[in-house]
PDB file of N, CA and C in Angstrom:
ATOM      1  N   UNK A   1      -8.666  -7.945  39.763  1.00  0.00           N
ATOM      2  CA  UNK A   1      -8.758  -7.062  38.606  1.00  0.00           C
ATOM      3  C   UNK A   1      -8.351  -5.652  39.038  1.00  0.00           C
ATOM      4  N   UNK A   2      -7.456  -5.079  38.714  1.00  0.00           N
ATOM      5  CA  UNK A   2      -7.260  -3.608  38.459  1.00  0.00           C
ATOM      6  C   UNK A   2      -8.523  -2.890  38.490  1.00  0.00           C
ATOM      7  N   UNK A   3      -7.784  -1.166  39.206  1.00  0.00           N
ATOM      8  CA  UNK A   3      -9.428  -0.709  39.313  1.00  0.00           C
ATOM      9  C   UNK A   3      -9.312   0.549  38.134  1.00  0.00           C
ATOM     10  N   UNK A   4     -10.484  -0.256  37.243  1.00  0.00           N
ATOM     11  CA  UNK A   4     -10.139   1.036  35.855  1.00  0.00           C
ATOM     12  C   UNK A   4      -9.825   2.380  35.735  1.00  0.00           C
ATOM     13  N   UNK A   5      -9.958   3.259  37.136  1.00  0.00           N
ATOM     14  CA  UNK A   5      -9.454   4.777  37.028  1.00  0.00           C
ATOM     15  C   UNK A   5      -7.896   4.171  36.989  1.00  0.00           C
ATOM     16  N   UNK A   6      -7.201   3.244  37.474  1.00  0.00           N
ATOM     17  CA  UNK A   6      -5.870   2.958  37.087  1.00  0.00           C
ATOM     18  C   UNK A   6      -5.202   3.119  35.953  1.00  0.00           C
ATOM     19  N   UNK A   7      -6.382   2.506  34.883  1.00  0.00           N
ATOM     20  CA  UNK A   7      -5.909   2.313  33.814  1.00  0.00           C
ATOM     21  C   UNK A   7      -6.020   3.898  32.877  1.00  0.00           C
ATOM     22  N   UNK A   8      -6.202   4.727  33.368  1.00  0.00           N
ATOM     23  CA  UNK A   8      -6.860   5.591  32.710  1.00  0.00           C
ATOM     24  C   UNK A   8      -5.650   6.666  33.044  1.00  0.00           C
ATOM     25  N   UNK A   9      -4.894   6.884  33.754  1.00  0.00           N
ATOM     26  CA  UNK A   9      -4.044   8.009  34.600  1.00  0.00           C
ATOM     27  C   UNK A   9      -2.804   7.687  34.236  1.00  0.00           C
ATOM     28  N   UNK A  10      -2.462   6.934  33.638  1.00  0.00           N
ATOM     29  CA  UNK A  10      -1.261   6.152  32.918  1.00  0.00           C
ATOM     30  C   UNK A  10      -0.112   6.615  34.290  1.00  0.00           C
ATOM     31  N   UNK A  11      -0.146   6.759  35.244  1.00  0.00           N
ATOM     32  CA  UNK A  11       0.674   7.024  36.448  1.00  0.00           C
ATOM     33  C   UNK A  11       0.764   8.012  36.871  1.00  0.00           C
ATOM     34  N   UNK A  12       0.403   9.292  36.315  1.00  0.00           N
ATOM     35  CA  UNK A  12       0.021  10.845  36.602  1.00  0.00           C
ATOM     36  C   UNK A  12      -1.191  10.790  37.942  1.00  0.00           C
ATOM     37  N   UNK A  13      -2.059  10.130  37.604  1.00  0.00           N
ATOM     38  CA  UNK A  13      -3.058  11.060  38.455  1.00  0.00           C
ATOM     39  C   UNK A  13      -4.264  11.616  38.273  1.00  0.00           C
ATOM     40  N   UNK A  14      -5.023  11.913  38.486  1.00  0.00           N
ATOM     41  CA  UNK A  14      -6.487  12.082  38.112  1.00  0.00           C
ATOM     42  C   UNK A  14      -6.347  13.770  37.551  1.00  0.00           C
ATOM     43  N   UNK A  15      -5.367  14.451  36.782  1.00  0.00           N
ATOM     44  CA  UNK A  15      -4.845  15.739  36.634  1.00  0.00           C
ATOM     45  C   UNK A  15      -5.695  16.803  35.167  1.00  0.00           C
ATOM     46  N   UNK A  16      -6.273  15.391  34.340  1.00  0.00           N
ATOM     47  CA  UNK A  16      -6.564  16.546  33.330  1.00  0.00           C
ATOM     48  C   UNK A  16      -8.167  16.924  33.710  1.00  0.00           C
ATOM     49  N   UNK A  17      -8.572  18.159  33.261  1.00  0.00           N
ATOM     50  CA  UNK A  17      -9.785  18.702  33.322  1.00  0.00           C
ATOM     51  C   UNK A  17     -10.228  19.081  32.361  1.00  0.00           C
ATOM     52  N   UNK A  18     -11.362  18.950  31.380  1.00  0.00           N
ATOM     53  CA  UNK A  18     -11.973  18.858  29.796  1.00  0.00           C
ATOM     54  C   UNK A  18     -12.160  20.088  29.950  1.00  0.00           C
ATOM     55  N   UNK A  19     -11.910  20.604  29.025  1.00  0.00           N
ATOM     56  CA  UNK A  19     -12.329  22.543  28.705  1.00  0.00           C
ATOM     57  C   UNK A  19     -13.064  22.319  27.233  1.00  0.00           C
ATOM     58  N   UNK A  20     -14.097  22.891  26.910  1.00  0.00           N
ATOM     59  CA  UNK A  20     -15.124  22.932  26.199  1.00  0.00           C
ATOM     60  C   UNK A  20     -15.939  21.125  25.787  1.00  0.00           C
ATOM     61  N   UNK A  21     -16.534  21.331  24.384  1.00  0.00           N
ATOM     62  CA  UNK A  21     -17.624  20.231  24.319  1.00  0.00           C
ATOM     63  C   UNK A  21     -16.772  18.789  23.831  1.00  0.00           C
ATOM     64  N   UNK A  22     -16.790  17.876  23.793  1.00  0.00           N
ATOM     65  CA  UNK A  22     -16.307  16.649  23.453  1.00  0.00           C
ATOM     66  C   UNK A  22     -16.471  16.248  21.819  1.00  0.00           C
ATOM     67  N   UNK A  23     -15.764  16.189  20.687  1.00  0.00           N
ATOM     68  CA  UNK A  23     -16.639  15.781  19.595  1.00  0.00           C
ATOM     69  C   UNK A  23     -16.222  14.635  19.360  1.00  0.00           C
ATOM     70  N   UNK A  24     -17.181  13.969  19.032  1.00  0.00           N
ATOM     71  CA  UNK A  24     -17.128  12.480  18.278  1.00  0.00           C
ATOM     72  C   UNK A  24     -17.389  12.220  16.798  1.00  0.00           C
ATOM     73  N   UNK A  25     -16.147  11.533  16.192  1.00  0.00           N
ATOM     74  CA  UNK A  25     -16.547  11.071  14.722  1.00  0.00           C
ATOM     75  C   UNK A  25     -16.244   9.406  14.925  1.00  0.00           C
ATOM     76  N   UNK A  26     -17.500   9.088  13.582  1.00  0.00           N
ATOM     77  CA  UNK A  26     -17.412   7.632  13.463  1.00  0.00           C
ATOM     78  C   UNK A  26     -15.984   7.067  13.092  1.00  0.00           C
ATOM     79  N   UNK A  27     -15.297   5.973  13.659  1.00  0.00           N
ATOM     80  CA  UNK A  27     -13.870   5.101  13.275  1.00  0.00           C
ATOM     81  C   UNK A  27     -14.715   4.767  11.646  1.00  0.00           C
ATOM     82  N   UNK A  28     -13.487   4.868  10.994  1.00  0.00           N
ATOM     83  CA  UNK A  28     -12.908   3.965   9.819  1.00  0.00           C
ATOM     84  C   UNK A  28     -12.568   2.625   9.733  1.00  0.00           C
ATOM     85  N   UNK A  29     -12.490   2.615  11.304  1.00  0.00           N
ATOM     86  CA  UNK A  29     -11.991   0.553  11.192  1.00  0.00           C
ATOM     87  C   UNK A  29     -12.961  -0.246  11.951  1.00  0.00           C
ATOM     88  N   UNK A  30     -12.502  -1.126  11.697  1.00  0.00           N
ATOM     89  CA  UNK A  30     -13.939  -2.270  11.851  1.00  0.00           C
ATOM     90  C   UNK A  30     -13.472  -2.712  13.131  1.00  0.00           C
ATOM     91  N   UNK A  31     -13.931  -1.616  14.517  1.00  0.00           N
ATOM     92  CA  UNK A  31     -13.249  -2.449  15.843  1.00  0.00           C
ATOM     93  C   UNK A  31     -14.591  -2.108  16.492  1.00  0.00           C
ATOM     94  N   UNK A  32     -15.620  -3.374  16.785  1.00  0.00           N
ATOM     95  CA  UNK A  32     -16.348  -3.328  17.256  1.00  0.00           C
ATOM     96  C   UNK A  32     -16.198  -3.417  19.156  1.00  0.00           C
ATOM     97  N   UNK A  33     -16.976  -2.857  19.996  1.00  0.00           N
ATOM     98  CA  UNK A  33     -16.906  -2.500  21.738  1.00  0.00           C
ATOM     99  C   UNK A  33     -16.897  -4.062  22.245  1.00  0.00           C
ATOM    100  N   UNK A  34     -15.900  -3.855  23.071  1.00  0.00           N
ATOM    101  CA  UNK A  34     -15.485  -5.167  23.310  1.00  0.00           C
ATOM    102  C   UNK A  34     -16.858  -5.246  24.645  1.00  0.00           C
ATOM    103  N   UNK A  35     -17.787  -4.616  24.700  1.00  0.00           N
ATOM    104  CA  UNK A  35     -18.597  -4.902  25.576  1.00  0.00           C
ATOM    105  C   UNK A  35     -20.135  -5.018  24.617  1.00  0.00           C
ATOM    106  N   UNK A  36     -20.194  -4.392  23.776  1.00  0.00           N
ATOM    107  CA  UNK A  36     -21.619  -4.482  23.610  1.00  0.00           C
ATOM    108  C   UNK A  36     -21.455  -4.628  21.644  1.00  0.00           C
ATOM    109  N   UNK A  37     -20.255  -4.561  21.292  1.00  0.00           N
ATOM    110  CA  UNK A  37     -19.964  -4.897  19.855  1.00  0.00           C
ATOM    111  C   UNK A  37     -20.935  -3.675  18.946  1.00  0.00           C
ATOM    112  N   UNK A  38     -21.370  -2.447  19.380  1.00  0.00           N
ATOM    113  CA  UNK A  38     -21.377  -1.438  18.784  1.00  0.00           C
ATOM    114  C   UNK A  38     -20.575  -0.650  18.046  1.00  0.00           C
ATOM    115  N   UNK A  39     -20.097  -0.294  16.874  1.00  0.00           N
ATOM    116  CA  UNK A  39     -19.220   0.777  16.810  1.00  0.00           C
ATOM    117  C   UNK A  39     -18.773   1.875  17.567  1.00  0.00           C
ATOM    118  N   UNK A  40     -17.480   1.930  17.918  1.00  0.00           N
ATOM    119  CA  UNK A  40     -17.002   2.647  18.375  1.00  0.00           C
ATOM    120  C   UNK A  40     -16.979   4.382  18.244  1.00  0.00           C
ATOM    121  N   UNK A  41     -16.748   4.881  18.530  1.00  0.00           N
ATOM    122  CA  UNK A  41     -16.291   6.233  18.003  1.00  0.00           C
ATOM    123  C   UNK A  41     -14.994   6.717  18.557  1.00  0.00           C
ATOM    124  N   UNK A  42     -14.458   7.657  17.820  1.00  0.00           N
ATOM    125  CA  UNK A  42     -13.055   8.466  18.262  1.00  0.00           C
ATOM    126  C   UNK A  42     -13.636   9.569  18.938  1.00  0.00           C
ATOM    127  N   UNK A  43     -13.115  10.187  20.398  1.00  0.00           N
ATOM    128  CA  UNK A  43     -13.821  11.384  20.747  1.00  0.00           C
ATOM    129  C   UNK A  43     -12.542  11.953  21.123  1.00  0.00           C
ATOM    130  N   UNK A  44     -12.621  13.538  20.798  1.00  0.00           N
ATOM    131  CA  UNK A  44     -11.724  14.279  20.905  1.00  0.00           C
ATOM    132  C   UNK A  44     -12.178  15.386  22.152  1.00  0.00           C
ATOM    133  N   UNK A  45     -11.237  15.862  22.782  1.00  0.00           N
ATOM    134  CA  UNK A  45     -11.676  16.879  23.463  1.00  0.00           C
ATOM    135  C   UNK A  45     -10.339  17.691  23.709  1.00  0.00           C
ATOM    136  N   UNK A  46     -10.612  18.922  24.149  1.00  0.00           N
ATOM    137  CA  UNK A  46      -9.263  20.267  25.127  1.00  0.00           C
ATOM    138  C   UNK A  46      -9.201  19.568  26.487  1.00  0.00           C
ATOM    139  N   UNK A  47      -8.254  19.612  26.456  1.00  0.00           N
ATOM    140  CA  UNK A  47      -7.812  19.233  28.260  1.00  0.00           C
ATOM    141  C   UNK A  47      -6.804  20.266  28.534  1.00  0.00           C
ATOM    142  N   UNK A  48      -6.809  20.325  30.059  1.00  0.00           N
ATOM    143  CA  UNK A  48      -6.353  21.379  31.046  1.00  0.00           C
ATOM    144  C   UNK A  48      -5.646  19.989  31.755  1.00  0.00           C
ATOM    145  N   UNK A  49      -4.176  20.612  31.546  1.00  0.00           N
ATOM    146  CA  UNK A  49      -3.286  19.606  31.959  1.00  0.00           C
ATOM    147  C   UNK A  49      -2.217  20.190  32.616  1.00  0.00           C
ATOM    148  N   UNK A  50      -1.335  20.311  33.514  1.00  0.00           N
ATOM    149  CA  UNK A  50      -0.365  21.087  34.531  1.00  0.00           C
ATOM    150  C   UNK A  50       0.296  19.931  34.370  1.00  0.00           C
ATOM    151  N   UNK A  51       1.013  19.111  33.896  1.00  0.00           N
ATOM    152  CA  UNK A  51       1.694  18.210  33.411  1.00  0.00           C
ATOM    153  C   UNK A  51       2.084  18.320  31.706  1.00  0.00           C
ATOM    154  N   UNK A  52       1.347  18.716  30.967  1.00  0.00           N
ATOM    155  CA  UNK A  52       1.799  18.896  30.175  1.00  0.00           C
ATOM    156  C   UNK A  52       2.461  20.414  29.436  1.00  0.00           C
ATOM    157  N   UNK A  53       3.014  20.219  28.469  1.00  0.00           N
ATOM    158  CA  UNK A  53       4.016  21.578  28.345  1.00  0.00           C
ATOM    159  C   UNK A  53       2.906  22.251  28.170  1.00  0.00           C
ATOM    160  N   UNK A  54       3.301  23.838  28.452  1.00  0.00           N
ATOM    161  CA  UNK A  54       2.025  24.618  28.352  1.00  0.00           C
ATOM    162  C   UNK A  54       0.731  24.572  29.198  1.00  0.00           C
ATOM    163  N   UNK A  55       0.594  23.767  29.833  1.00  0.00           N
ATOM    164  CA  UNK A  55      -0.675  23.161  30.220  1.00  0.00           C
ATOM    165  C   UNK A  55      -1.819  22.709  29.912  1.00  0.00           C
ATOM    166  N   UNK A  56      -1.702  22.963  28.574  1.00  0.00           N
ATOM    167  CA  UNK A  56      -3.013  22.393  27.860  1.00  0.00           C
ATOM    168  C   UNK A  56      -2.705  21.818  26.951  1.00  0.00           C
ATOM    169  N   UNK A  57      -3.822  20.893  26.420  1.00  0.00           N
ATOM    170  CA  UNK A  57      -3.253  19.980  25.009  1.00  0.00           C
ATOM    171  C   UNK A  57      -5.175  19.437  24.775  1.00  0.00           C
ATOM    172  N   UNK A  58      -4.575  18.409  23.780  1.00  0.00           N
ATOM    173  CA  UNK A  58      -5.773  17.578  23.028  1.00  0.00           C
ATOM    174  C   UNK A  58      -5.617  16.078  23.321  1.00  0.00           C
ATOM    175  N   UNK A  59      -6.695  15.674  23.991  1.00  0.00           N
ATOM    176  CA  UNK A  59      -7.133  14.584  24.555  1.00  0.00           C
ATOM    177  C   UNK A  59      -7.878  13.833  23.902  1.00  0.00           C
ATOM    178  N   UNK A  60      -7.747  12.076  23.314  1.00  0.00           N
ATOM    179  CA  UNK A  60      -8.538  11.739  22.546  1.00  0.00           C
ATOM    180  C   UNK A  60      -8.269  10.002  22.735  1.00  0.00           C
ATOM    181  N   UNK A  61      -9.705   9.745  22.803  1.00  0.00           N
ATOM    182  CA  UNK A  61      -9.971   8.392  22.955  1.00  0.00           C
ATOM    183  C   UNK A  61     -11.306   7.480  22.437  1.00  0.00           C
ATOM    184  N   UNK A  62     -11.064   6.127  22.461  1.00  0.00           N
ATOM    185  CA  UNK A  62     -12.052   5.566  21.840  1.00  0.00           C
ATOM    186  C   UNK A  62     -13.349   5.209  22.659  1.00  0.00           C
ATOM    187  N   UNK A  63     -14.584   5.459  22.210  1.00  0.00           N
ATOM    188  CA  UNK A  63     -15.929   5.423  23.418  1.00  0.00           C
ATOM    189  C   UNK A  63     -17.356   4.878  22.509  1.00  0.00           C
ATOM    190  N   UNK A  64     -17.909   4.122  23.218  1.00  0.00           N
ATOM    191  CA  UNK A  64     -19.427   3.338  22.526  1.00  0.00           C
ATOM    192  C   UNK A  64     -20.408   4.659  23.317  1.00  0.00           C
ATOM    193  N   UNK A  65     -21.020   4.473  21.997  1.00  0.00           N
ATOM    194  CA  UNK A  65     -22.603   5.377  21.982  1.00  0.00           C
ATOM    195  C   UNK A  65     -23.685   4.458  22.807  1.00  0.00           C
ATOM    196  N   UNK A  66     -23.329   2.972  22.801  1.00  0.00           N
ATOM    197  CA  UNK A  66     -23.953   2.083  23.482  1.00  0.00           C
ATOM    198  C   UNK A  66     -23.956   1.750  25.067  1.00  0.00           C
ATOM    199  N   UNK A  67     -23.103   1.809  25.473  1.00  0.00           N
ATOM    200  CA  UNK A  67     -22.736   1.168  26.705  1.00  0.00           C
ATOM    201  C   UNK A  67     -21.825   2.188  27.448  1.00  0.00           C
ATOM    202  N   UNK A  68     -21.105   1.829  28.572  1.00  0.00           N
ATOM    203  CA  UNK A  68     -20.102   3.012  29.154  1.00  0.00           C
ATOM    204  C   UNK A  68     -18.691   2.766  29.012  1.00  0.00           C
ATOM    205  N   UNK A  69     -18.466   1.840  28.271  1.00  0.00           N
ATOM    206  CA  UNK A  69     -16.911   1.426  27.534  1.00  0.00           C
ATOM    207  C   UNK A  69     -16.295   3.046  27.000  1.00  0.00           C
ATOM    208  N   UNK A  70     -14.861   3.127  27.659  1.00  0.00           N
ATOM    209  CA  UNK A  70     -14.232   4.332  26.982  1.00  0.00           C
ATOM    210  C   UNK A  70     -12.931   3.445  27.057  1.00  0.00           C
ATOM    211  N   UNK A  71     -11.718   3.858  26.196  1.00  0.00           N
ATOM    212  CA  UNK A  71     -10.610   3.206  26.422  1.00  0.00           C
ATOM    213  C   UNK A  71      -9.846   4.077  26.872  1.00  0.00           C
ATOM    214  N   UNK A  72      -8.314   3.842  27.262  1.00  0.00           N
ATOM    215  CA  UNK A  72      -7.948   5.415  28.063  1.00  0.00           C
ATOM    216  C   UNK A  72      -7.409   6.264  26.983  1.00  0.00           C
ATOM    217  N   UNK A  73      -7.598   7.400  28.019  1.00  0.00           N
ATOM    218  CA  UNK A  73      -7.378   8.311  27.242  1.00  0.00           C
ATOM    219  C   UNK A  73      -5.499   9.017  26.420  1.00  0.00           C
ATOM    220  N   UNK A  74      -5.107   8.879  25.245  1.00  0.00           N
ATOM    221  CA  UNK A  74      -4.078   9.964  25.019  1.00  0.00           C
ATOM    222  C   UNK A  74      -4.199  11.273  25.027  1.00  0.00           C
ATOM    223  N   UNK A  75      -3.317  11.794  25.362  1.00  0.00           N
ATOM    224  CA  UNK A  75      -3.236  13.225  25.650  1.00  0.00           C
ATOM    225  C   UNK A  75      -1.783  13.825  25.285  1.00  0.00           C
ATOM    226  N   UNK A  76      -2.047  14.596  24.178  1.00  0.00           N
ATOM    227  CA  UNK A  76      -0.914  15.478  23.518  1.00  0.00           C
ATOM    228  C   UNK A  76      -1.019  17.023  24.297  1.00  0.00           C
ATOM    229  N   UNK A  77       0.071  17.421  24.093  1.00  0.00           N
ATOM    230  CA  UNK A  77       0.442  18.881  24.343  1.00  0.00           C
ATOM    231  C   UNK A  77      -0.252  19.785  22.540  1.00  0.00           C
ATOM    232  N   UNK A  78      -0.305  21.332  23.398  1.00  0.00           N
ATOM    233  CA  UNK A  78      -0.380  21.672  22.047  1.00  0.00           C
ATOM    234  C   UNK A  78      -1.884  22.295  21.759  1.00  0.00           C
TER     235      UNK A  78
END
């Protein structure tokens, strides 16, 4: 099995760093945690990125309030 920080760095690197608080809103779709079948949430956060233009952007991924399931993260410029 792959080791999940793999999956998470999409080939970059362990590079972004979260700048302020994380917010989470409840999903609209019916995709229950493939670990504990809780609803999911969308969490958004600022990332500090030296890869991306500017260096900073908005980082956002799917994460259970239940368990430690996160999926990886996208990350826009901007």
């Amino acid at each position: 099995m792959p080791d999940p920080r793999d999956l998470r760095d999409h080939g970059y690197g362990d590079v972004a760093t979260p700048e302020g608080v994380p917010v989470a809103v409840v999903t609209n779709q019916d995709m229950p945690c493939p670990n504990c079948e809780c609803q999911l949430l969308q969490v958004t956060l600022k990332v500090k990125n030296p890869k991306l233009k500017g260096g900073k952007g908005t980082g956002m991924y799917l994460g259970c309030p239940a368990c430690p399931y996160a999926s990886p993260m996208l990350t826009t410029a901007g």
